[in-house]
Protein backbone atom coordinates (compact mmCIF):
# COMPACT_ATOMS: atom_id res chain seq x y z
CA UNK A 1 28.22 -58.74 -145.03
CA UNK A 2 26.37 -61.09 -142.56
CA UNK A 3 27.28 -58.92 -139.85
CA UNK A 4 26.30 -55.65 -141.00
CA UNK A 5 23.00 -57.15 -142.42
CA UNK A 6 22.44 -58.82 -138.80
CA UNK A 7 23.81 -55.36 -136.96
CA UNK A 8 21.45 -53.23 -139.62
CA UNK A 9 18.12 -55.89 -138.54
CA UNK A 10 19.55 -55.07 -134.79
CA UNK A 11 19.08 -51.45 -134.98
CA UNK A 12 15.74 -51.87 -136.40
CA UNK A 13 14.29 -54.50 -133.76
CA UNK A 14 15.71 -52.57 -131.04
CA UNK A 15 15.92 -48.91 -132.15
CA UNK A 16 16.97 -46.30 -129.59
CA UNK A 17 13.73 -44.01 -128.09
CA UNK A 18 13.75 -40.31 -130.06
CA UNK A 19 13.63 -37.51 -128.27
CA UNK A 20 15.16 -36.18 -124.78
CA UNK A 21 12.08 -37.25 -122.76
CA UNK A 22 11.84 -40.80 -124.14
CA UNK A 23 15.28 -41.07 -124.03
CA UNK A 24 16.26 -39.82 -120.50
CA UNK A 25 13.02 -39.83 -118.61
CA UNK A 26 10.95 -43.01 -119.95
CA UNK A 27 13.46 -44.88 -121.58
CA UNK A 28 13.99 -48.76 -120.97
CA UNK A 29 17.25 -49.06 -121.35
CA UNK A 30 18.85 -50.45 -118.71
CA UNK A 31 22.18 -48.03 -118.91
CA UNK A 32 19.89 -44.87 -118.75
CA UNK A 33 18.02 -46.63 -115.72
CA UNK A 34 21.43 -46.89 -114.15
CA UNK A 35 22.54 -43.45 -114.53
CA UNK A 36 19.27 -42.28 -113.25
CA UNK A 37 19.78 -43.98 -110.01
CA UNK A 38 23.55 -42.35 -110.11
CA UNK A 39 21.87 -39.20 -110.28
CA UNK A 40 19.44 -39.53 -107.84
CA UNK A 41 21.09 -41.31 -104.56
CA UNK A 42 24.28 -38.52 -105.71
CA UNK A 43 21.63 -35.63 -105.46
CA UNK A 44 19.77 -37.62 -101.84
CA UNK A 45 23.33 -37.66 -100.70
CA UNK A 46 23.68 -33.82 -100.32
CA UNK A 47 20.78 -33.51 -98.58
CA UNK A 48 21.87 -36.16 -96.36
CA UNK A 49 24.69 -33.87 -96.06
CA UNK A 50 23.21 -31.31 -94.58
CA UNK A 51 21.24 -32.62 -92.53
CA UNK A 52 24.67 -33.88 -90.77
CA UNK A 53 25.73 -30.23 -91.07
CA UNK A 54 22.80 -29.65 -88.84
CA UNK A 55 22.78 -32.52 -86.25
CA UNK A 56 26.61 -31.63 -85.81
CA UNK A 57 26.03 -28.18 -85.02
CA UNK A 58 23.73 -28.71 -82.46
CA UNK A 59 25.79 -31.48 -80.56
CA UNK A 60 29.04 -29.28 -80.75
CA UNK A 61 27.72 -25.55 -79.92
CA UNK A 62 24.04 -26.63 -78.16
CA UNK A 63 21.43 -23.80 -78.27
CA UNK A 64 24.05 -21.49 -80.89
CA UNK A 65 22.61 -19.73 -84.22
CA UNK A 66 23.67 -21.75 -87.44
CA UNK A 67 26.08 -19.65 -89.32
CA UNK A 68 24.14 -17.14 -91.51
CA UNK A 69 21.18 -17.71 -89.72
CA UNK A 70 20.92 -14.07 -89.28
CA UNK A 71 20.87 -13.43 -92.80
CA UNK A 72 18.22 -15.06 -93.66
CA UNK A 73 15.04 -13.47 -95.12
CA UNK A 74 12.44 -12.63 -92.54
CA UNK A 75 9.76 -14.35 -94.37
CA UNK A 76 11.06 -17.42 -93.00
CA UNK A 77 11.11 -16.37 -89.44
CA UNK A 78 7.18 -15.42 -89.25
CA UNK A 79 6.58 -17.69 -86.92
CA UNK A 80 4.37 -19.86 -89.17
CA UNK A 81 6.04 -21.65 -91.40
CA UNK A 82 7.48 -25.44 -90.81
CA UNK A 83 11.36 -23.59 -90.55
CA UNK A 84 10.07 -21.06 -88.30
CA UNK A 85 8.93 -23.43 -85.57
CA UNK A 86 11.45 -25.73 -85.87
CA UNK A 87 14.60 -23.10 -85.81
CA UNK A 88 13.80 -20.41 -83.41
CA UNK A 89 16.25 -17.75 -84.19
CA UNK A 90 18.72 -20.06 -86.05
CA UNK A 91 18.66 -22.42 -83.34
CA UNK A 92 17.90 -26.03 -83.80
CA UNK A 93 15.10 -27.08 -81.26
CA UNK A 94 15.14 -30.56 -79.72
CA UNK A 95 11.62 -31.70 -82.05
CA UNK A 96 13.30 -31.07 -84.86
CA UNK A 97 16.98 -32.42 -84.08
CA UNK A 98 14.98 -36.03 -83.86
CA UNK A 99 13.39 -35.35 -87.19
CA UNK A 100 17.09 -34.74 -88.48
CA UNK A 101 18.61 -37.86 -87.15
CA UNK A 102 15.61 -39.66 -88.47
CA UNK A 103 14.99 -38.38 -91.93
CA UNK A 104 19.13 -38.56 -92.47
CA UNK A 105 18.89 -42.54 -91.59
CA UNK A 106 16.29 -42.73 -93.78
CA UNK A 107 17.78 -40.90 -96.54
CA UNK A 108 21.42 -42.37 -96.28
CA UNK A 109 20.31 -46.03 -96.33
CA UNK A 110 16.96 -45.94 -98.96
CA UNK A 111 17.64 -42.91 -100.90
CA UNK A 112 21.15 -42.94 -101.29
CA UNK A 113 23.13 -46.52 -100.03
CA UNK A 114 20.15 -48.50 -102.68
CA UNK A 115 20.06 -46.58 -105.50
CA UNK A 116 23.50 -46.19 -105.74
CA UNK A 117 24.89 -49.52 -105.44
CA UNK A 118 21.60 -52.02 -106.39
CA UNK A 119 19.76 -49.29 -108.58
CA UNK A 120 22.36 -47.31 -110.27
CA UNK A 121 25.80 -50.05 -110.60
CA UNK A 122 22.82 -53.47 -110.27
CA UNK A 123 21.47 -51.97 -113.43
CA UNK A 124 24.13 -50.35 -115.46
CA UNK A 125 26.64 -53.26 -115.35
CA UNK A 126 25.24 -56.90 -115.18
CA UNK A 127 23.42 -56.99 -118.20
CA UNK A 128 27.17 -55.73 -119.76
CA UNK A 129 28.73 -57.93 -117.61
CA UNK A 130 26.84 -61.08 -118.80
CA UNK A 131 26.83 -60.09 -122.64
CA UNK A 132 22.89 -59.24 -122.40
CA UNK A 133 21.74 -56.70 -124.49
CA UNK A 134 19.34 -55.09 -121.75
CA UNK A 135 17.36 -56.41 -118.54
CA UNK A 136 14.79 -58.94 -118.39
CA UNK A 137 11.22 -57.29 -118.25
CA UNK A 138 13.06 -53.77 -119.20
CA UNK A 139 9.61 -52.23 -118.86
CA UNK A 140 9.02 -53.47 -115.27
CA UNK A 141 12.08 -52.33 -115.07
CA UNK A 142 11.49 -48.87 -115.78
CA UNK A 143 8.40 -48.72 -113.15
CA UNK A 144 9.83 -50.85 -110.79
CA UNK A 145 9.82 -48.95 -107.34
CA UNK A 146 10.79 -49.95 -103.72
CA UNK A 147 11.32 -49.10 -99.41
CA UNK A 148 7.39 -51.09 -98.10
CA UNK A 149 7.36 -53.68 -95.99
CA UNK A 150 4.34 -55.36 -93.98
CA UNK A 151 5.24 -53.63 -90.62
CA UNK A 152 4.60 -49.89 -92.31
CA UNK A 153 1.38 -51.11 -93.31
CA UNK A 154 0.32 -52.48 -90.19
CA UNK A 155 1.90 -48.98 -88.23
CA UNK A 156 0.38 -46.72 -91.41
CA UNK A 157 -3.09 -48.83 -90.14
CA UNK A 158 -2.42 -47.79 -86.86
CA UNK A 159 -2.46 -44.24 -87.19
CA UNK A 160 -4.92 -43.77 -89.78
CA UNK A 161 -7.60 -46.45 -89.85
CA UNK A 162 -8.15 -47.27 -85.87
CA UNK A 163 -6.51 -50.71 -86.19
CA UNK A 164 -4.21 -51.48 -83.00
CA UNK A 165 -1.70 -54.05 -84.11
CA UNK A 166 1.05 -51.93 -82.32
CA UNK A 167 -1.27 -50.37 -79.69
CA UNK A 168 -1.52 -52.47 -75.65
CA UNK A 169 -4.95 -50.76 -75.51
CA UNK A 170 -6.15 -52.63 -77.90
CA UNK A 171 -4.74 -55.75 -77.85
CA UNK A 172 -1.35 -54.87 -79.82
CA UNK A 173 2.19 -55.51 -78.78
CA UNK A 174 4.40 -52.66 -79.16
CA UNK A 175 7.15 -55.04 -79.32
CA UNK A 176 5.83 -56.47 -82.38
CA UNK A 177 7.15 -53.24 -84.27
CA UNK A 178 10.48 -53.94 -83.29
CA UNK A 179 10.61 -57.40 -84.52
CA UNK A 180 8.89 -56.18 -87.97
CA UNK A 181 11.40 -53.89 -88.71
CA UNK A 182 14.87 -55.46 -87.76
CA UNK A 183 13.59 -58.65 -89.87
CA UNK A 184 13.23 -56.63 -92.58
CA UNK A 185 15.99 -54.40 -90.92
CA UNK A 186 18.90 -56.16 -91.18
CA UNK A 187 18.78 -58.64 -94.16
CA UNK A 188 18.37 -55.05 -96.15
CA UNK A 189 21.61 -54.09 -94.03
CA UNK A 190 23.71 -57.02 -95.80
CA UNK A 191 21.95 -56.33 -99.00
CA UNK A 192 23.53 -52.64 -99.09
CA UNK A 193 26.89 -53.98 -97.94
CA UNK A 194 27.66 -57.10 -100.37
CA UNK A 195 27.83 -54.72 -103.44
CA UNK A 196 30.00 -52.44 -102.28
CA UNK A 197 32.12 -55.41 -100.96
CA UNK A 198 31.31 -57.59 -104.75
CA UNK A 199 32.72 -53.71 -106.43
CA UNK A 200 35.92 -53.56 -104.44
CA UNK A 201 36.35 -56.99 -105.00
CA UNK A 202 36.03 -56.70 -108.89
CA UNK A 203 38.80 -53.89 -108.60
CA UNK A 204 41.20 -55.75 -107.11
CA UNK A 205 42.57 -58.09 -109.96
CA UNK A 206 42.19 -55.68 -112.43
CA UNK A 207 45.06 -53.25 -109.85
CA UNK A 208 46.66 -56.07 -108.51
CA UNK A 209 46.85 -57.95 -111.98
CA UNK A 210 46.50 -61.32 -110.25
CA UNK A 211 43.54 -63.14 -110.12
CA UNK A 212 41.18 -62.96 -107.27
CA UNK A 213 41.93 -64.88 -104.35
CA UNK A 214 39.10 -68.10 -103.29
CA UNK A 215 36.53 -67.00 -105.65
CA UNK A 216 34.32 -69.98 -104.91
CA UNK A 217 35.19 -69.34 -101.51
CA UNK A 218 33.83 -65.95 -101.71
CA UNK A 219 30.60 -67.06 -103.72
CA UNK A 220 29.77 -70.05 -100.74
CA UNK A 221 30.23 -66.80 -97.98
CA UNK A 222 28.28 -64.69 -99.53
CA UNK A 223 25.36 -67.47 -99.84
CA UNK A 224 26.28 -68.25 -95.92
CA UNK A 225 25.91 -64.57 -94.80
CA UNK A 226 22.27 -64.39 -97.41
CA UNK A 227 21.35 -66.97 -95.02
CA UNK A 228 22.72 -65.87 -91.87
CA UNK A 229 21.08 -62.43 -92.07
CA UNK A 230 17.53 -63.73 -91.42
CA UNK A 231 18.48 -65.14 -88.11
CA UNK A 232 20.40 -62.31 -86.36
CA UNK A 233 17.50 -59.43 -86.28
CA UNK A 234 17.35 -60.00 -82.53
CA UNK A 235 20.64 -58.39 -81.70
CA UNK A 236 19.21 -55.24 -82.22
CA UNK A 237 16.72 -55.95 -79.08
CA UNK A 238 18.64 -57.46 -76.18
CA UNK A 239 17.62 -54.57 -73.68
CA UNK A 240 13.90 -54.07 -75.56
CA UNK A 241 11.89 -56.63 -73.31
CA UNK A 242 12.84 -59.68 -75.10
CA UNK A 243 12.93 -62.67 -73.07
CA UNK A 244 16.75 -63.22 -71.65
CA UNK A 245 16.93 -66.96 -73.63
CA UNK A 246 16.60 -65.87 -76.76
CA UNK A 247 19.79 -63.48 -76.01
CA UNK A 248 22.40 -66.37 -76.25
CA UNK A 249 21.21 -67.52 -79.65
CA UNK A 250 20.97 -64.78 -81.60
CA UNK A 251 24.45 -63.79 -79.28
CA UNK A 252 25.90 -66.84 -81.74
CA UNK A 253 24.21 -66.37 -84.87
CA UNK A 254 25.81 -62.78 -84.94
CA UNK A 255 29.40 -64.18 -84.02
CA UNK A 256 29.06 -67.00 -86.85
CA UNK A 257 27.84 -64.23 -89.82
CA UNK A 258 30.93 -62.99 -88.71
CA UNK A 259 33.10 -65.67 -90.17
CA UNK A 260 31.86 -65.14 -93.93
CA UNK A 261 32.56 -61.75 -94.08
CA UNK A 262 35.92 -62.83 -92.23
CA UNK A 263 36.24 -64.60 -95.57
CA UNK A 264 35.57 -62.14 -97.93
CA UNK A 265 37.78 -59.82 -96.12
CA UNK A 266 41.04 -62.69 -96.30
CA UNK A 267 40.31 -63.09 -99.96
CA UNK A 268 41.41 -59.15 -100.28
CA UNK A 269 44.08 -59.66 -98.68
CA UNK A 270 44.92 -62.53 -99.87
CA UNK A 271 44.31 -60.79 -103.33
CA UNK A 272 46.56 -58.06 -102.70
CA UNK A 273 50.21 -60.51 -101.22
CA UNK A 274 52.39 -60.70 -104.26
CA UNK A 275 50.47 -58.31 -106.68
CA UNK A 276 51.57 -56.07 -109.19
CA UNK A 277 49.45 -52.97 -107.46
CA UNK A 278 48.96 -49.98 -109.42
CA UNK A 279 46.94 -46.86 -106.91
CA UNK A 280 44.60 -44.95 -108.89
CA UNK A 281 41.89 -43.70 -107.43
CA UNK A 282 39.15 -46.73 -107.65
CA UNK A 283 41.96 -48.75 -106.18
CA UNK A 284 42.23 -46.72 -103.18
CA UNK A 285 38.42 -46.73 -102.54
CA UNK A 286 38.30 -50.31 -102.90
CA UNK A 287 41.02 -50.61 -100.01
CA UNK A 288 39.25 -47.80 -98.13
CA UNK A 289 36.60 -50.90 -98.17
CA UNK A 290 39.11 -52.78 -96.78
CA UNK A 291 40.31 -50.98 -94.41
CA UNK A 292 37.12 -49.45 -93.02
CA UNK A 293 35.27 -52.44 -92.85
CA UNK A 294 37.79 -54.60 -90.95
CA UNK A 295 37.39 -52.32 -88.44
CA UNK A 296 33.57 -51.97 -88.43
CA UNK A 297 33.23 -56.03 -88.34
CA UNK A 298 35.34 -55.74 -85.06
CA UNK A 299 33.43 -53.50 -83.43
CA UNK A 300 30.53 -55.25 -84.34
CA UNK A 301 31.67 -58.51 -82.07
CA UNK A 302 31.07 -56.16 -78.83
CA UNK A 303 27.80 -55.12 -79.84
CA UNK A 304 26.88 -58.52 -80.51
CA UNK A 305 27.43 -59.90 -77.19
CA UNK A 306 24.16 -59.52 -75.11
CA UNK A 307 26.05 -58.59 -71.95
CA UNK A 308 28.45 -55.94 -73.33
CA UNK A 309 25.34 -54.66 -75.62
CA UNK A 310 23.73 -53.74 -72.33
CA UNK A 311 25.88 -51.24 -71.94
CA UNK A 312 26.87 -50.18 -75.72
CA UNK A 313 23.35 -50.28 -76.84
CA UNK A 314 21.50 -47.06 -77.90
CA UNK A 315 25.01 -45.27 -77.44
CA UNK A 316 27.09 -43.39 -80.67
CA UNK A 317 29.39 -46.77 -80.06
CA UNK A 318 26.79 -48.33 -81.98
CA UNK A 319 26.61 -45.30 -84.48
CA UNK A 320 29.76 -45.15 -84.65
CA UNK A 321 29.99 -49.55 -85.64
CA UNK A 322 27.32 -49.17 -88.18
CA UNK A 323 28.83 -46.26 -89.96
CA UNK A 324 31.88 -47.60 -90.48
CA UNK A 325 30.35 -50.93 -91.80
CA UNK A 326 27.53 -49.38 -94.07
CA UNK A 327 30.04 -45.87 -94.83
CA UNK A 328 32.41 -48.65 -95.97
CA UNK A 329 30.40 -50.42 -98.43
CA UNK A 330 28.14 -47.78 -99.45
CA UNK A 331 30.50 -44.45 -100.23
CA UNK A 332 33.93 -45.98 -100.60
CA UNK A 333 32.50 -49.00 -102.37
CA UNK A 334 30.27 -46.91 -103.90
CA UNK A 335 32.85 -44.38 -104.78
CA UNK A 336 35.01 -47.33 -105.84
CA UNK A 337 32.82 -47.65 -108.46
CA UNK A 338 31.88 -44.81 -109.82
CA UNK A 339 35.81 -43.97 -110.78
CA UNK A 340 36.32 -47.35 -111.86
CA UNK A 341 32.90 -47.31 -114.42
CA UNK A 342 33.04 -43.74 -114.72
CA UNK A 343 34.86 -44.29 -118.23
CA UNK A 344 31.97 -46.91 -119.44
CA UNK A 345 29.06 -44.97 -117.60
CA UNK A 346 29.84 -41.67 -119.98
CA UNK A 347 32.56 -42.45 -122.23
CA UNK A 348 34.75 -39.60 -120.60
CA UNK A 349 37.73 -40.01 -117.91
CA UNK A 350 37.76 -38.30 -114.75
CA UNK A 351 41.14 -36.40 -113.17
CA UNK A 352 43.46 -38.88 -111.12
CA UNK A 353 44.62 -36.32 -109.05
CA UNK A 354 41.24 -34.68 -107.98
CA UNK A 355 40.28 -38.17 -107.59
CA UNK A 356 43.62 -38.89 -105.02
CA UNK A 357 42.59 -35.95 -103.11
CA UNK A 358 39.00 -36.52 -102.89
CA UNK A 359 40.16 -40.21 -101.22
CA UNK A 360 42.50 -38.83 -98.57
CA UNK A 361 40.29 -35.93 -97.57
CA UNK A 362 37.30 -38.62 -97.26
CA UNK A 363 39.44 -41.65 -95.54
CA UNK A 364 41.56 -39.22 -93.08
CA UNK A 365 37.97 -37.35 -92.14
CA UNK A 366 36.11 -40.34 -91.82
CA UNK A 367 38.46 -41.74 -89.47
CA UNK A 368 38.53 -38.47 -87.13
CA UNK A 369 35.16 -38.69 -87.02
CA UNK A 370 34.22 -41.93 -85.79
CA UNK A 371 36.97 -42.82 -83.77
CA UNK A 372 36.26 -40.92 -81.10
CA UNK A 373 32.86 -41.23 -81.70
CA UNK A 374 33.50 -44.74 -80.19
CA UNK A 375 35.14 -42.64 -77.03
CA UNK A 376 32.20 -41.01 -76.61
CA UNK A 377 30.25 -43.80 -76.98
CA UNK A 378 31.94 -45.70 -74.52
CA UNK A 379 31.49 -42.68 -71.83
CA UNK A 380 27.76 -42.87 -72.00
CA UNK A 381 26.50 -40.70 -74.99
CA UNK A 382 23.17 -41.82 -76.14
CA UNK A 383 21.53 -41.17 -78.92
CA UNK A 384 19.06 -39.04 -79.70
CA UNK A 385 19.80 -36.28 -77.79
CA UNK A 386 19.89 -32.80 -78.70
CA UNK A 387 21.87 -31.15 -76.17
CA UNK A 388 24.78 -33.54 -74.17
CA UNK A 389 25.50 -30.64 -71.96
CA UNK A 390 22.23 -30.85 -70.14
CA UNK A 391 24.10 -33.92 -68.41
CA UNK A 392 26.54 -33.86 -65.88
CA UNK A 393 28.23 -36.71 -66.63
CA UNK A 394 28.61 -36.30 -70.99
CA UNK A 395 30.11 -32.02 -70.14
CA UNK A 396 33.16 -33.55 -69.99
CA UNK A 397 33.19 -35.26 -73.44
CA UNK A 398 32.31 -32.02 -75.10
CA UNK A 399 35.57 -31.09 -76.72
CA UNK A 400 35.67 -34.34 -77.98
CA UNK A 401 31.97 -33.67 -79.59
CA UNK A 402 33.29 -30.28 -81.05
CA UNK A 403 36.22 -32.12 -82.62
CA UNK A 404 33.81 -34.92 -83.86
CA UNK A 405 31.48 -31.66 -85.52
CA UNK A 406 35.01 -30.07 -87.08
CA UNK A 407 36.14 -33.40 -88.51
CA UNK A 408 32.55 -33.90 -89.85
CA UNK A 409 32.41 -30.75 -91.42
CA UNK A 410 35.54 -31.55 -93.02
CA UNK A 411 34.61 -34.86 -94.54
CA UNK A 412 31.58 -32.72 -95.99
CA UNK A 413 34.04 -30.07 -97.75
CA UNK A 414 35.92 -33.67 -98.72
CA UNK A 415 33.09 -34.10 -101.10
CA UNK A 416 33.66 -30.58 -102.96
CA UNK A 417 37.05 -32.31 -105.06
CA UNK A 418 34.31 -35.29 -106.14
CA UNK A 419 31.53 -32.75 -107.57
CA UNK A 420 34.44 -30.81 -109.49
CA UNK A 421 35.64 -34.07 -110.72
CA UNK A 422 32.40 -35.44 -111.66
CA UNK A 423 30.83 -32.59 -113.33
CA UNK A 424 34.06 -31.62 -115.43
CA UNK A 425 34.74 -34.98 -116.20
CA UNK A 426 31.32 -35.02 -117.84
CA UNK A 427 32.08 -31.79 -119.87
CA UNK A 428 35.28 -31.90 -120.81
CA UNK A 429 36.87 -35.19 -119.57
CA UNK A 430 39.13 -36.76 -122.22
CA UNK A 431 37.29 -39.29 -124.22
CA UNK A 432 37.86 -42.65 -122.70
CA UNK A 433 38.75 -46.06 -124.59
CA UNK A 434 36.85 -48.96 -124.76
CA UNK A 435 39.05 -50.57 -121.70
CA UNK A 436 41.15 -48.02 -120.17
CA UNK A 437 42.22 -49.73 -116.86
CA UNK A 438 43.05 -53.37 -119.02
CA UNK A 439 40.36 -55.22 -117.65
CA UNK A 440 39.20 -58.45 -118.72
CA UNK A 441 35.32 -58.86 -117.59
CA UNK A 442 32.86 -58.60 -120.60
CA UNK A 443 31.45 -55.01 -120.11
CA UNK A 444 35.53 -53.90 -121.09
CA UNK A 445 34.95 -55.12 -124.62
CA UNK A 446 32.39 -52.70 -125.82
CA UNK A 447 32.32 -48.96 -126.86
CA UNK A 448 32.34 -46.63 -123.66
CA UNK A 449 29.76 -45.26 -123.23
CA UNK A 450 27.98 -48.83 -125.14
CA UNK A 451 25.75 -48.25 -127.84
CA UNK A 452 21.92 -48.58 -126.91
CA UNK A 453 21.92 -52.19 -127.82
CA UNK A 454 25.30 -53.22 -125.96
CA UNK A 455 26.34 -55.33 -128.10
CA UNK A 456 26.83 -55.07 -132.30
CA UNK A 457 27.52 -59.21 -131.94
CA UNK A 458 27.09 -60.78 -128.49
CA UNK A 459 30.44 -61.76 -126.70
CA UNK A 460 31.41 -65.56 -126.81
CA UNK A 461 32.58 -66.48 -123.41
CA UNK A 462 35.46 -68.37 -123.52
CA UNK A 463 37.37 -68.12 -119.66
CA UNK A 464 36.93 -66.97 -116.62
CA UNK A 465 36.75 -63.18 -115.29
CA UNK A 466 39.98 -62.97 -113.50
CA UNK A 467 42.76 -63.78 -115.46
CA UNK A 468 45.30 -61.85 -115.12
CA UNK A 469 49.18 -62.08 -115.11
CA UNK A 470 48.53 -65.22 -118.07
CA UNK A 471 51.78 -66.91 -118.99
CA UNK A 472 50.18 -67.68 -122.50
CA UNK A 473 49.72 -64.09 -123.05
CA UNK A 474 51.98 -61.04 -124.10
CA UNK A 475 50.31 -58.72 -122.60
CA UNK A 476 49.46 -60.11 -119.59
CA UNK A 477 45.95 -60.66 -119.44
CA UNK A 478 43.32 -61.87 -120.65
CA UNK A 479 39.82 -60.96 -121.79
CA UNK A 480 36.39 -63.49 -121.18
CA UNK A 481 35.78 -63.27 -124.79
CA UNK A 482 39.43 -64.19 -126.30
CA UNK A 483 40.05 -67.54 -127.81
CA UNK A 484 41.83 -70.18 -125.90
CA UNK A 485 44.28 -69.72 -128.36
CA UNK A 486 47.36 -67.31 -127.26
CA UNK A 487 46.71 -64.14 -129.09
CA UNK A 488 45.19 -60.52 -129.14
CA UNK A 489 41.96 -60.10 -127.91
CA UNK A 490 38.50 -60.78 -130.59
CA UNK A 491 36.49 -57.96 -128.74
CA UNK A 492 33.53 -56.37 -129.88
CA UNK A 493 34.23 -53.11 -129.87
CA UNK A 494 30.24 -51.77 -130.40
């Protein structure tokens, strides 16, 4: 009777918002925060899409139509709209190629990589995960809003209000810029790749049904690489105008963040030797993580080294290294998670099979696309060109750019078994349990999806996250909240 009393003053302290707009639009809770992050970086990400559509067009058949450009209706080709003067006929011109490869950096990293893995998983799952029964500050929360940084100010100055920070004419140092933006630049980088690292690394146990590997270990790296990120921003400028001293420092500041990533990625493994592994579909995103970003972090050593960067910088090598080290932690992570929390995001299960095909279409495609992409890296390709057949030397690398565009294309069709998935797992997905993979972490031990306040009685911690394969337990495992006592679980089911 304490309870429901307690559960019944619960409801009317905290009472869910009424209505559709206050409940999906300016609600505080932080679930529906969450999900509106899911739905936004998943809805940035097709537009990022296309706009690879577009820049791989270009670079494969230079100065060609898009498909269906003919069909289009003429009101878009009257030579005064924004479309019509940047696609002549169908065909991309070289103005509006740079926009593409601009705006689809821009969207892929602060539209899509952040609100998916800080905005959408950040908010859905650590108040759950920490028994909480919403954020701190919920309504900050709800207004809170990124992507600026001192450097746009001072270049938004520039342009509008005369100043000339970033201007020699008057006393500014263009160089300045650079240094603005890659300190802000790549911190943010490691800030988009530790969740989608942290997600596959949550996945793990549960699949492997072992504990994870050096946890401590892991917790020290990632503190080492918070650290490490603020002092490597120079990398990105060895060729800029620096002065040649400052290469060899920041040459071993980028070899030594190296080693706690090196750490994180042996704890996987190390995760993995001897376990029990099961391969559903969050499983195999979390070793596409793996996988993806072993490789990335070795390519990364070369571009690193001031004298080899000489040559690699500015060249799709580099695109080609920071795709598969962001593409790692940001879609397969990301992906990771959204099949693993799918269940507890909507209280519906999504199709294992769909999912299995949506992970080999996506890892094989990836792959074809970026390593050659190192090949033609390697021959000279730089960036930010709209047409590589205006140069002698790149003609012969063209098949390889056509195959690059076809295995591109592909990995966009990839996507198609995903949106299926998603969308009919939403609809008519079979209701899931409260813990349908047998997890143990706290957010496993209420309803799915949880009710508006979380929790109906707020989880005792008793143990640690990861314990799995428990001699003192029959089935196995064992959940944060069960008494230290062998016996089933005391959840609260919501």
């Amino acid at each position: 009777m304490r309870e429901s009393a307690a559960t019944q003053s619960l409801h009317d302290l905290h009472p869910a918002p009424a209505g559709l707009c206050r409940k999906y639009v300016f609600s505080t809770d932080h679930k529906v925060i969450g999900r509106q992050y899911l739905a936004i970086s998943l809805l940035w990400a097709i537009l990022g899409g296309l706009s690879v559509f577009l820049m791989r067009w270009q670079l494969a058949w230079p100065g060609t139509p898009l498909p269906g450009s003919a069909l289009l209706s003429e009101a878009f080709w009257d030579g005064e709209s924004w479309l019509a003067r940047s696609l002549v006929h169908g065909i991309i011109e070289p103005e509006f190629y740079n926009k593409l490869f601009t705006m689809h950096g821009t969207i892929m990293v602060f539209f899509v990589a952040m609100p998916l893995l800080l905005g959408a998983f950040g908010n859905f799952l650590v108040p759950l995960m920490i028994g909480a029964r919403d954020m701190a500050f919920p309504r900050l929360n709800m207004l809170s809003v990124g992507p600026l940084i001192a450097g746009a100010v001072m270049l938004l100055l520039d342009r509008l209000a005369g100043t000339g920070f970033f201007v020699p004419a008057l006393g500014g140092e263009p160089l300045l810029w650079q240094h603005l933006f890659w300190y802000f630049g790549h911190p943010e980088v490691y800030v988009i790749m530790l969740p989608g690292m942290a997600m596959a690394l949550e996945i793990f146990p549960v699949f492997c049904r072992k504990p994870i590997y050096g946890y401590r270990l892991i917790i020290y790296a990632t503190i080492a690489a918070g650290i490490l990120s603020f002092l490597v921003w120079a990398h990105h400028m060895y060729v800029s105008g620096m002065h040649p001293r400052l290469a060899m420092p920041f040459s071993i500041t980028t070899i030594l963040i190296s080693v706690p990533f090196a750490i994180m990625v042996f704890a996987m493994i190390a995760t993995l030797w001897g376990g029990s592994i099961s391969f559903p579909p969050p499983m195999l995103f979390a070793l596409g993580v793996l996988a993806v970003f072993l490789l990335g972090g070795l390519t990364g050593i070369f571009n690193g080294s001031a004298p080899a960067d000489i040559y690699l910088h500015d060249t799709y090598f580099v695109v080609a290294h920071f795709h598969y080290t962001l593409f790692s932690a940001t879609f397969f992570g990301g992906f990771a998670g959204v099949y693993f929390w799918f269940p507890k995001l909507f209280g519906r299960l999504l199709n294992d099979t769909l999912g299995k095909i949506h992970f080999w279409m996506t890892f094989v495609c990836f792959n074809a696309v970026f390593i050659p992409m190192h090949v033609v890296g390697l021959g000279g390709m730089m960036r930010r060109i709209a047409d590589p057949t205006m140069y002698d030397f790149l003609r012969p690398l063209q098949p390889l750019n056509v195959f690059i565009s076809v295995a591109a294309f592909l990995l966009l069709l990839g996507q198609l078994p995903f949106v299926v998935n998603f969308f009919w797992g939403l609809c008519a997905g079979p209701q899931a349990p409260a813990n349908p993979w047998q997890a143990n972490t706290l957010e496993w031990t209420t309803a799915s999806p949880p009710p508006h306040h979380n929790y109906d009685v707020i989880p005792v911690v008793c143990r640690g996250p990861y314990e799995y394969s428990a001699p003192d337990s029959p089935q196995g495992w064992i959940a944060q909240n069960q008494a230290l006592v062998a016996g089933p679980a005391t959840t609260a089911q919501g």
